[in-house]
Protein backbone atom coordinates (compact mmCIF):
# COMPACT_ATOMS: atom_id res chain seq x y z
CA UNK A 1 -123.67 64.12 -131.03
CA UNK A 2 -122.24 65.83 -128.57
CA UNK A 3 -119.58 68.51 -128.53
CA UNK A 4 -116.97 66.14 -126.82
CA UNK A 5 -117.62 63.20 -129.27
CA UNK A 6 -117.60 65.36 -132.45
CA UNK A 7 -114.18 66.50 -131.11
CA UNK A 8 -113.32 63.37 -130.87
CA UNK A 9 -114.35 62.31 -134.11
CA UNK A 10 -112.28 65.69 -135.77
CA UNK A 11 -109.18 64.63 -133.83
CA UNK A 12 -109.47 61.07 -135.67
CA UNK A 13 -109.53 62.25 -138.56
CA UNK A 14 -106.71 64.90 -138.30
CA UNK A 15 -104.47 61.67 -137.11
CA UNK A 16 -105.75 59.96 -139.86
CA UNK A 17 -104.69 62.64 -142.35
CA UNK A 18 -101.41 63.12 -140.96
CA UNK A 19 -100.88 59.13 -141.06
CA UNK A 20 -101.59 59.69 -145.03
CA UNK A 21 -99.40 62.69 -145.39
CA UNK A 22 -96.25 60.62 -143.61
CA UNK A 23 -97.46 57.55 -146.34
CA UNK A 24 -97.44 59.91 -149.52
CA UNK A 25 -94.16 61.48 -148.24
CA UNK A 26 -92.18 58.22 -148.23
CA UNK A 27 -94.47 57.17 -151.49
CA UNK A 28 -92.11 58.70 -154.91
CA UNK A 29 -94.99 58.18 -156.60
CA UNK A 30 -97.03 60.50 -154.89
CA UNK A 31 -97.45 63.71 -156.62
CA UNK A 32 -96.72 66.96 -154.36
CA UNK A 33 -100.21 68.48 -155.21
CA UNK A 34 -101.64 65.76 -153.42
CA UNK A 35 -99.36 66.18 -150.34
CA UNK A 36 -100.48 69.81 -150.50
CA UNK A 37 -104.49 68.83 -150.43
CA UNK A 38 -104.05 66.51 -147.91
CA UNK A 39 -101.75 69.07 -145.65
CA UNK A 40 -104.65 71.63 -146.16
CA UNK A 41 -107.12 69.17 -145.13
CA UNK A 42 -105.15 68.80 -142.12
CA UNK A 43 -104.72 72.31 -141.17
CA UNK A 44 -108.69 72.96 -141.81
CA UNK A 45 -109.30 70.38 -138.99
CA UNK A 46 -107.33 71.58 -137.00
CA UNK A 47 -108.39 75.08 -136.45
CA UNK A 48 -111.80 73.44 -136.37
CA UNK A 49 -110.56 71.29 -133.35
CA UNK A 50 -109.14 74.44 -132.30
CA UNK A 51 -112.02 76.87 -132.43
CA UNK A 52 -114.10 74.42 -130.91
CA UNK A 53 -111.94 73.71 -128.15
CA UNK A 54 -111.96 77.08 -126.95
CA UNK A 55 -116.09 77.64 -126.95
């Protein structure tokens, strides 16, 4: 894999979390732990896409 498709692949997933984070939001069922998981999920992939960026 190379460096520009594993970016790739990090940024889909980071859209895909925030699209989940948005859903549980407007969910009242959704438990605020769970927001908080997925947000830190988020932010992990993000440096990642950011650390990697700048290599």
């Amino acid at each position: 894999m190379t460096m520009s498709s594993h970016l790739q692949e990090l940024r889909k997933k980071h859209q895909s979390l925030s699209d989940q984070v948005e859903q549980a939001q407007r969910s009242p069922a959704t438990d605020d732990l769970q927001i908080r998981e997925l947000k830190k999920q988020k932010l992990h992939l993000k440096e990642e896409i950011e650390r990697l960026s700048h290599v």
